[in-house]
Protein backbone atom coordinates (compact mmCIF):
# COMPACT_ATOMS: atom_id res chain seq x y z
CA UNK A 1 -45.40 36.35 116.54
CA UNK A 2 -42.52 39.13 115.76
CA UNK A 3 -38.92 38.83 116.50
CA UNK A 4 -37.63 42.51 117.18
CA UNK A 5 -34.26 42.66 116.58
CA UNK A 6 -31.57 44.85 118.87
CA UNK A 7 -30.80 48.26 116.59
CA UNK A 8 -26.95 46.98 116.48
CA UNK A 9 -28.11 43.38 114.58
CA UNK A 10 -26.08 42.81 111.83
CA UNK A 11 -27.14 40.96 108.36
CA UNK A 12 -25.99 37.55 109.06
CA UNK A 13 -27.92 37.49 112.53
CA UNK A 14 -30.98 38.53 110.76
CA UNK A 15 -30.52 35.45 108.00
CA UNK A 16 -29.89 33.21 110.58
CA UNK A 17 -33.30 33.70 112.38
CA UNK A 18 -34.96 33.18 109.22
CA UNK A 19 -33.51 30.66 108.44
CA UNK A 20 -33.92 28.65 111.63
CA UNK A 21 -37.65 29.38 111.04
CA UNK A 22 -37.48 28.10 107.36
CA UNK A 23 -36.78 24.84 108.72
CA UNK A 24 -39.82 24.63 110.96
CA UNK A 25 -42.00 25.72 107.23
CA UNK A 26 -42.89 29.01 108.89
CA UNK A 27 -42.50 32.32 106.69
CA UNK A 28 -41.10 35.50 107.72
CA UNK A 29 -41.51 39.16 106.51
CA UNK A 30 -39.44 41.35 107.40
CA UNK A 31 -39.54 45.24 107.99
CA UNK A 32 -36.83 47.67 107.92
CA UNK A 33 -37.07 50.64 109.74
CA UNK A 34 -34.54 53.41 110.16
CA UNK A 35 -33.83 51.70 113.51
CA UNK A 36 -34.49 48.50 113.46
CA UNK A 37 -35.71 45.13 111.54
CA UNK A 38 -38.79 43.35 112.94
CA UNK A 39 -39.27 39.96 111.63
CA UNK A 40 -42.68 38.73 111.42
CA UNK A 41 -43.47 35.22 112.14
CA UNK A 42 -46.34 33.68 109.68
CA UNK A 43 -48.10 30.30 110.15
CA UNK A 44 -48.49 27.74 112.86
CA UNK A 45 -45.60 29.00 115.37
CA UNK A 46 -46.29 26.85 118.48
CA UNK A 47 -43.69 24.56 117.88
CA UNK A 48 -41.30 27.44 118.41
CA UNK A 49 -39.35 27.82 121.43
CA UNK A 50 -39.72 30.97 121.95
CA UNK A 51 -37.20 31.37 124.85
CA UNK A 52 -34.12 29.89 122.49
CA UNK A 53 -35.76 32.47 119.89
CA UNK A 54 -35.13 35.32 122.09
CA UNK A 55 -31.65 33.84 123.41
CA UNK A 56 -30.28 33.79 119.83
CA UNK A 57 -27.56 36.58 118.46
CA UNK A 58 -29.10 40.05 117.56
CA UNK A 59 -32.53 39.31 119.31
CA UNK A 60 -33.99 41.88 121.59
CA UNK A 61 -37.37 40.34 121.76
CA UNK A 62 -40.11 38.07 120.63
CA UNK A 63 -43.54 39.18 120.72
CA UNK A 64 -46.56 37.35 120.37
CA UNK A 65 -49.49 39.18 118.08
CA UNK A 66 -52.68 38.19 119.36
CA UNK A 67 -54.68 39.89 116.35
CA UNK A 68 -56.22 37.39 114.23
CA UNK A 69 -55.06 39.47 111.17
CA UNK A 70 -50.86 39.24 111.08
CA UNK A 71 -49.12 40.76 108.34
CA UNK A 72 -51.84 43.64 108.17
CA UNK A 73 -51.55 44.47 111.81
CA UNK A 74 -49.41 47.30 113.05
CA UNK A 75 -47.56 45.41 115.49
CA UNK A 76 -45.98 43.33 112.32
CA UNK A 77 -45.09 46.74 111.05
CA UNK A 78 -44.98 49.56 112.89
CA UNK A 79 -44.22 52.20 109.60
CA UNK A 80 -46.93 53.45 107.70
CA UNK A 81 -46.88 50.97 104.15
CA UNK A 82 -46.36 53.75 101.20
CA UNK A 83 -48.15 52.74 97.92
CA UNK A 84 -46.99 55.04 95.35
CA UNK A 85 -48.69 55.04 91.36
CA UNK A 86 -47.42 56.98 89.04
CA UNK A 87 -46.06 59.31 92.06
CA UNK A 88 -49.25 59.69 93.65
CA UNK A 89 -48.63 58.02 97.12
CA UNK A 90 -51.02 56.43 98.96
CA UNK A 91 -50.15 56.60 103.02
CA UNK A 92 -47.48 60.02 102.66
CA UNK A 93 -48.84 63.37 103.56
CA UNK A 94 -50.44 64.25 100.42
CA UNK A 95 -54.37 63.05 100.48
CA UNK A 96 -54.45 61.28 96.78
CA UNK A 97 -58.04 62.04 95.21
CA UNK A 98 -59.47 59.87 92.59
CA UNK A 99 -62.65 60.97 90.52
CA UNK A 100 -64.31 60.19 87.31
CA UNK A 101 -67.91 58.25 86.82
CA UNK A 102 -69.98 55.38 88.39
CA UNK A 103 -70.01 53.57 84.99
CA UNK A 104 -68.05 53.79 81.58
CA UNK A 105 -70.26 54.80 79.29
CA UNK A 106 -68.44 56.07 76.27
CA UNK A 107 -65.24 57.51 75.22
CA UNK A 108 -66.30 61.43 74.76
CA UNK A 109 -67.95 60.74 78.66
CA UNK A 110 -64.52 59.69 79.74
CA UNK A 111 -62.46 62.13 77.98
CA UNK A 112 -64.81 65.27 78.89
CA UNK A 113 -64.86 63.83 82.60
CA UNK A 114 -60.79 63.26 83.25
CA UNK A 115 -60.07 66.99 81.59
CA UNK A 116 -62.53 68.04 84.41
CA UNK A 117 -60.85 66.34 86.94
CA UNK A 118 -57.46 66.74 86.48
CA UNK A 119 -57.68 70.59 85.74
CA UNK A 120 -59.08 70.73 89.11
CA UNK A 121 -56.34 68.35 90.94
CA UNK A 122 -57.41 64.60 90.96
CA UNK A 123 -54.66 62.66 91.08
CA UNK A 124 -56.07 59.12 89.28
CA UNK A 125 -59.34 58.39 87.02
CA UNK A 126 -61.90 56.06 88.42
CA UNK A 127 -64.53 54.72 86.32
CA UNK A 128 -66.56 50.71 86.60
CA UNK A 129 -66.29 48.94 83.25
CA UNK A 130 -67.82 45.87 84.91
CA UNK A 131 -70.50 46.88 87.52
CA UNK A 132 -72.34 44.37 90.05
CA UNK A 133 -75.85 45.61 90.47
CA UNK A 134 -78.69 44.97 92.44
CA UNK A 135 -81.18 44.46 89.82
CA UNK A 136 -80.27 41.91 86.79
CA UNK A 137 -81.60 44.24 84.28
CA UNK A 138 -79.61 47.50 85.62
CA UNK A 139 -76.65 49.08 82.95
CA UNK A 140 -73.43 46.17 84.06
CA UNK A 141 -71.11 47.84 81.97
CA UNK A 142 -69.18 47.77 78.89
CA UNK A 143 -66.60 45.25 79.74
CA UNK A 144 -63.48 44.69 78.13
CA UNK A 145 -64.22 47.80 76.04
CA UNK A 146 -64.79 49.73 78.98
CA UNK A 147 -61.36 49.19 80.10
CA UNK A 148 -59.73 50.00 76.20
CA UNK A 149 -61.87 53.60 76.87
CA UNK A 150 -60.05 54.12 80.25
CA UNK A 151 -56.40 53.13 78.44
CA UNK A 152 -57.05 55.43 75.79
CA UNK A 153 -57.72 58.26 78.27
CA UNK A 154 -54.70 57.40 80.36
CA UNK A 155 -52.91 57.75 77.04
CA UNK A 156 -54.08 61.19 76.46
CA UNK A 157 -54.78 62.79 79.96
CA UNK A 158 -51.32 60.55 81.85
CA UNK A 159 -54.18 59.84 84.58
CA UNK A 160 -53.69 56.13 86.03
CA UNK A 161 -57.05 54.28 86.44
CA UNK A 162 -58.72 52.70 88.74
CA UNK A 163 -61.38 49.83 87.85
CA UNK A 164 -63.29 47.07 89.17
CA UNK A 165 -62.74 43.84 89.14
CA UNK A 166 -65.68 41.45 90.08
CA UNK A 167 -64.11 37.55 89.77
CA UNK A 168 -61.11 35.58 89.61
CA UNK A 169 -61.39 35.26 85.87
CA UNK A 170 -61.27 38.33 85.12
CA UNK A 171 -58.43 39.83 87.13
CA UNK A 172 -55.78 38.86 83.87
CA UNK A 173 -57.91 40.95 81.84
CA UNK A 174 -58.35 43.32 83.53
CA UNK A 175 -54.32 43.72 84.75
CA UNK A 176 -53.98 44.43 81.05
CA UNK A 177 -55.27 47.88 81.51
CA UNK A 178 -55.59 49.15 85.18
CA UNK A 179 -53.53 50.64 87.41
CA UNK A 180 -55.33 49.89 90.21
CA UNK A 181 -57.67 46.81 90.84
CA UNK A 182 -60.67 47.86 93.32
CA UNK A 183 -62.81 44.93 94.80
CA UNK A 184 -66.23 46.33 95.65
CA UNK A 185 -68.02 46.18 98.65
CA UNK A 186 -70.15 43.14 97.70
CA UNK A 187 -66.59 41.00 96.77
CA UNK A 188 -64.65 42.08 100.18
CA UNK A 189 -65.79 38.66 101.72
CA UNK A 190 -65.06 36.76 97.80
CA UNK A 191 -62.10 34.16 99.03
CA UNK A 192 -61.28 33.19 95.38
CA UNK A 193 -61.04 36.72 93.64
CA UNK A 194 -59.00 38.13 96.95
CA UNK A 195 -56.92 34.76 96.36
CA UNK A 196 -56.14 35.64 92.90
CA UNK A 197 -55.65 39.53 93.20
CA UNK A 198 -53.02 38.34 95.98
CA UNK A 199 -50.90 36.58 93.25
CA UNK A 200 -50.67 40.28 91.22
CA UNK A 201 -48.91 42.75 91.80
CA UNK A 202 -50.98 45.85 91.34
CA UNK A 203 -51.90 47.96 93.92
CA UNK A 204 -55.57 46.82 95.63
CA UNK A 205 -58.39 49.14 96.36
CA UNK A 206 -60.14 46.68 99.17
CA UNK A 207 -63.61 48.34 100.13
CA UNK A 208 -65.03 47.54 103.40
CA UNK A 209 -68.49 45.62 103.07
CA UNK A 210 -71.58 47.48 103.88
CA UNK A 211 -72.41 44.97 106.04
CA UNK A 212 -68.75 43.88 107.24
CA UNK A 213 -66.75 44.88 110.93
CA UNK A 214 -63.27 46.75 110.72
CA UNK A 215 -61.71 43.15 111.64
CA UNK A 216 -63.93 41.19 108.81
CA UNK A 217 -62.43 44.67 106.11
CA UNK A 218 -58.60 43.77 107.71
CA UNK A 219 -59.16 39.63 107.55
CA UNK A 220 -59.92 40.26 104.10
CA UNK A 221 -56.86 42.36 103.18
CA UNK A 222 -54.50 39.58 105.29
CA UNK A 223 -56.41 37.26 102.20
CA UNK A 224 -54.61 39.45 99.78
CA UNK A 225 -51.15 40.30 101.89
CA UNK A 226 -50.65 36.50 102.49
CA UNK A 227 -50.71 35.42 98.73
CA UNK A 228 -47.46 37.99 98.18
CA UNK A 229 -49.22 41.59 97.37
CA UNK A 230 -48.78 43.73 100.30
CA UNK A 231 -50.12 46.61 98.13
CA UNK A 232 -53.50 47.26 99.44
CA UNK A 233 -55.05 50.13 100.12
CA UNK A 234 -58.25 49.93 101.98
CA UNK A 235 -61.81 51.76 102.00
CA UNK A 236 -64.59 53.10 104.31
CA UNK A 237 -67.61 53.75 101.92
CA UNK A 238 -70.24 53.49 104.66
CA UNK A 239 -71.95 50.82 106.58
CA UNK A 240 -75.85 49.86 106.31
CA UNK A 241 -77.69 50.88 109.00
CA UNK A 242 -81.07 51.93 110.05
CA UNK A 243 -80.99 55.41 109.08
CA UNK A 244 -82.86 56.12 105.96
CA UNK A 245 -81.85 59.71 105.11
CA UNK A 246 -78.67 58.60 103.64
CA UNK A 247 -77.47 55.76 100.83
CA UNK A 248 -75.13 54.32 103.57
CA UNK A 249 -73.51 55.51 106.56
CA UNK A 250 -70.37 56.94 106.51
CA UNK A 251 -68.36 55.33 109.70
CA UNK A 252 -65.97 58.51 109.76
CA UNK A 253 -64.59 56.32 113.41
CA UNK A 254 -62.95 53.73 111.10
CA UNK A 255 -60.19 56.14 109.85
CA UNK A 256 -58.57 56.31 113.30
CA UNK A 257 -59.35 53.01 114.16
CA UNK A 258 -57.57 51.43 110.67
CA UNK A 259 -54.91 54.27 111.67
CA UNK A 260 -54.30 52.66 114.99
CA UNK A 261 -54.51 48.76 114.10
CA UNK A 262 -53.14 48.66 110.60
CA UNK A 263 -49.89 50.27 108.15
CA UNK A 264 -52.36 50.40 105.07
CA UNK A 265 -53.30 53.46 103.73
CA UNK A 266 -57.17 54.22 104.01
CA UNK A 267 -59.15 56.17 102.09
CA UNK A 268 -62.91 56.90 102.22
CA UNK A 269 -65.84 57.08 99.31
CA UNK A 270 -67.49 59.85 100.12
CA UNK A 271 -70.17 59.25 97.00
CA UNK A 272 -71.43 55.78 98.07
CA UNK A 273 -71.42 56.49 102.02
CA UNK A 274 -73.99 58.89 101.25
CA UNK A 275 -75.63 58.36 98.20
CA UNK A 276 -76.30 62.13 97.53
CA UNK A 277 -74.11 64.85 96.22
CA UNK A 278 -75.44 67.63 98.34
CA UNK A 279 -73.81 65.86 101.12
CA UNK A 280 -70.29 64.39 99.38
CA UNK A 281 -68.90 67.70 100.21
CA UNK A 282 -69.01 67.32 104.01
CA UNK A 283 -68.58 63.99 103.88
CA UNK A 284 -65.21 64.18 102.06
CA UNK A 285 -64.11 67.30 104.52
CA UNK A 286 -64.37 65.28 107.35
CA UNK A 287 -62.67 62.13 106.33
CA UNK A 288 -59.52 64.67 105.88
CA UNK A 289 -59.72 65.92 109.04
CA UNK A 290 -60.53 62.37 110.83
CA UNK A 291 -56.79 61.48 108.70
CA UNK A 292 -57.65 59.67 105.75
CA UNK A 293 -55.15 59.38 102.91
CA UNK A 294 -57.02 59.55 99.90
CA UNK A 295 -60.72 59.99 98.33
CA UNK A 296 -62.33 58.40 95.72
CA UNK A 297 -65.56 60.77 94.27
CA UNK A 298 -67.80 60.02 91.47
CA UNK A 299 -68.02 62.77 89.18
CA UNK A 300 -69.99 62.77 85.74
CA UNK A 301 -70.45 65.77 83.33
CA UNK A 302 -74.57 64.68 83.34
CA UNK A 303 -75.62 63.26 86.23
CA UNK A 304 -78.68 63.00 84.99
CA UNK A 305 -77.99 60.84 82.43
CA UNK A 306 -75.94 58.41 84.29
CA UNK A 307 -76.15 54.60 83.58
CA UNK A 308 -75.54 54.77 87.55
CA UNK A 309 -75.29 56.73 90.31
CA UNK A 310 -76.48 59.93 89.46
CA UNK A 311 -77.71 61.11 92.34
CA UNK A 312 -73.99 60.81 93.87
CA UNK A 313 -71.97 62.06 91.26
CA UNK A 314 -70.81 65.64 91.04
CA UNK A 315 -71.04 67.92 88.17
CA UNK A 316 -67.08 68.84 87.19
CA UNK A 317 -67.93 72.57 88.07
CA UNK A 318 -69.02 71.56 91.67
CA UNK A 319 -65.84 69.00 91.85
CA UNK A 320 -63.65 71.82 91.63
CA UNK A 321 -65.29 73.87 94.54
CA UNK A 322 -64.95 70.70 96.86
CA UNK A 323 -61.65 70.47 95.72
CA UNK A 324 -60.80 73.77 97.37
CA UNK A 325 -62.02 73.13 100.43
CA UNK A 326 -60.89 69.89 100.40
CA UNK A 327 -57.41 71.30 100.11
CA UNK A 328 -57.78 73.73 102.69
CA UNK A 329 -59.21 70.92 105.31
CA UNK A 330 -55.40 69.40 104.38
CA UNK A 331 -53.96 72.38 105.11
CA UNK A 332 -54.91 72.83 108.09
CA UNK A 333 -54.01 69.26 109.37
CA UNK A 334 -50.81 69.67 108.32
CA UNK A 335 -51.36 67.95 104.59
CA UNK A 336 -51.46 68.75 100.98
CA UNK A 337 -53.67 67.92 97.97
């Protein structure tokens, strides 16, 4: 339920409301627009009358929100949610790219990699210092001294990172050092580590399972939002399907269908919704055009050599020519890079 109050309301009418909902161990939050404040209702509201609700001072309306996910939904809050890092803002007009390798594999790798990257316009360093594989005896990553690498750089490049974490016991640790926590595709639907990432506040990079439904991807930020961090940023990285040509595929429909149901920011992994870099180009063109607000691209100055990924991950050189086109794609929807 929201309480949408008149555009006159003044202060005291607003605390009033809340607090008359305090009493009945409901929670509010409350959003501010130029015009008006829209209160929204959170918990087990059927005790409510909603007809006194309405009747009180500075009300223009209550209205019920039938979506299962509340504080995520776009009828909780109309206005685009604006995550900003280091003044790189997720959900303004400038698309926010992120690059940098599958794995962290040493510190020249990193270094030689975020020079690339930000000479041709990234905005933020990615890179996995713990990485959930399919196979037990695949590269899991350098840990704790993955994330010191990734510091280090930040130190020396002033790129903000973006890292994986992969359980609740981990996300301390891991706070230490990133900017940005992602949780991976196989951890959207992980309770306990969405639980604890809720109690942070650094901004979340929620991934949308390769098996999971827009609603299951939105349920699983309202995990996050209802533990205090409303700082989430989500991301398509393609579905599993039947098709065999490609890693995943990359549902380019979920861009304006978050756009239309939610106020977080979405951005799209071109790498893993295809699984090849001949086609991360395209990929990435069309999730600016189809609105999305950021990328996040795996780049590696050997892709050859990879721990993981390879065949994803762009060359710097070939970075820097999607980059271009990437920014004129912006352009011509009315957005920057």
């Amino acid at each position: 339920m929201i309480i949408i109050m008149k555009m006159q309301a003044k202060t005291p009418q607003i605390e009033a409301i809340i607090k008359r909902l305090e009493k009945e161990n409901l929670q509010t939050n409350i959003s501010s627009g130029e015009e008006r404040t829209i209160i929204g209702v959170i918990g087990d509201h059927r005790q409510i009358d909603k007809g006194a609700m309405a009747r009180m001072d500075g009300v223009d309306r209550v209205v019920p929100v039938l979506r299962p996910f509340k504080l995520a939904s776009r009828d909780f809050q109309p206005e685009d949610t604006k995550i900003s890092i280091n003044g790189h803002v997720f959900g303004g007009n400038k698309v926010v790219i992120m690059a940098g390798p599958c794995s962290v594999e040493s510190m020249e790798q990193m270094m030689e990699t975020a020079t690339h990257v930000k000479k041709a316009g990234a905005s933020m360093l990615r890179g996995g210092a713990f990485k959930p594989r399919t196979s037990p005896y695949s590269f899991q990553g350098m840990g704790e001294e993955g994330l010191k690498i990734m510091a280090d750089v930040r130190k020396k490049t002033d790129l903000y990172i973006v890292t994986e974490v992969m359980a609740p016991e981990q996300v301390d640790l891991v706070c230490k050092y990133a900017d940005m926590l992602q949780i991976g595709t196989r951890n959207m639907q992980n309770y306990a580590l969405l639980n604890a990432v809720g109690k942070t506040n650094k901004p979340i990079l929620l991934k949308r399972g390769m098996m999971s439904t827009i609603e299951e991807l939105l349920m699983s930020a309202e995990y996050i939002m209802s533990n205090g961090n409303h700082r989430v940023v989500l991301c398509e990285r393609g579905i599993r399907t039947f098709e065999k040509y490609t890693r995943n595929t990359l549902d380019i429909n979920a861009v304006p269908v978050l756009k239309e149901l939610t106020h977080l920011p979405v951005v799209v992994d071109p790498s893993h919704a295809t699984g090849k870099w001949t086609l991360v180009k395209a990929a990435s063109k069309a999730a600016v055009a189809a609105g999305a607000d950021g990328l996040i691209i795996e780049v590696h100055p050997n892709p050859a050599e990879a721990y993981s990924d390879g065949e994803q991950s762009l060359k710097p050189k070939r970075f820097a020519e999607l980059m271009v086109e990437v920014e004129r794609v912006a352009q011509a929807v009315g957005r920057s890079v």
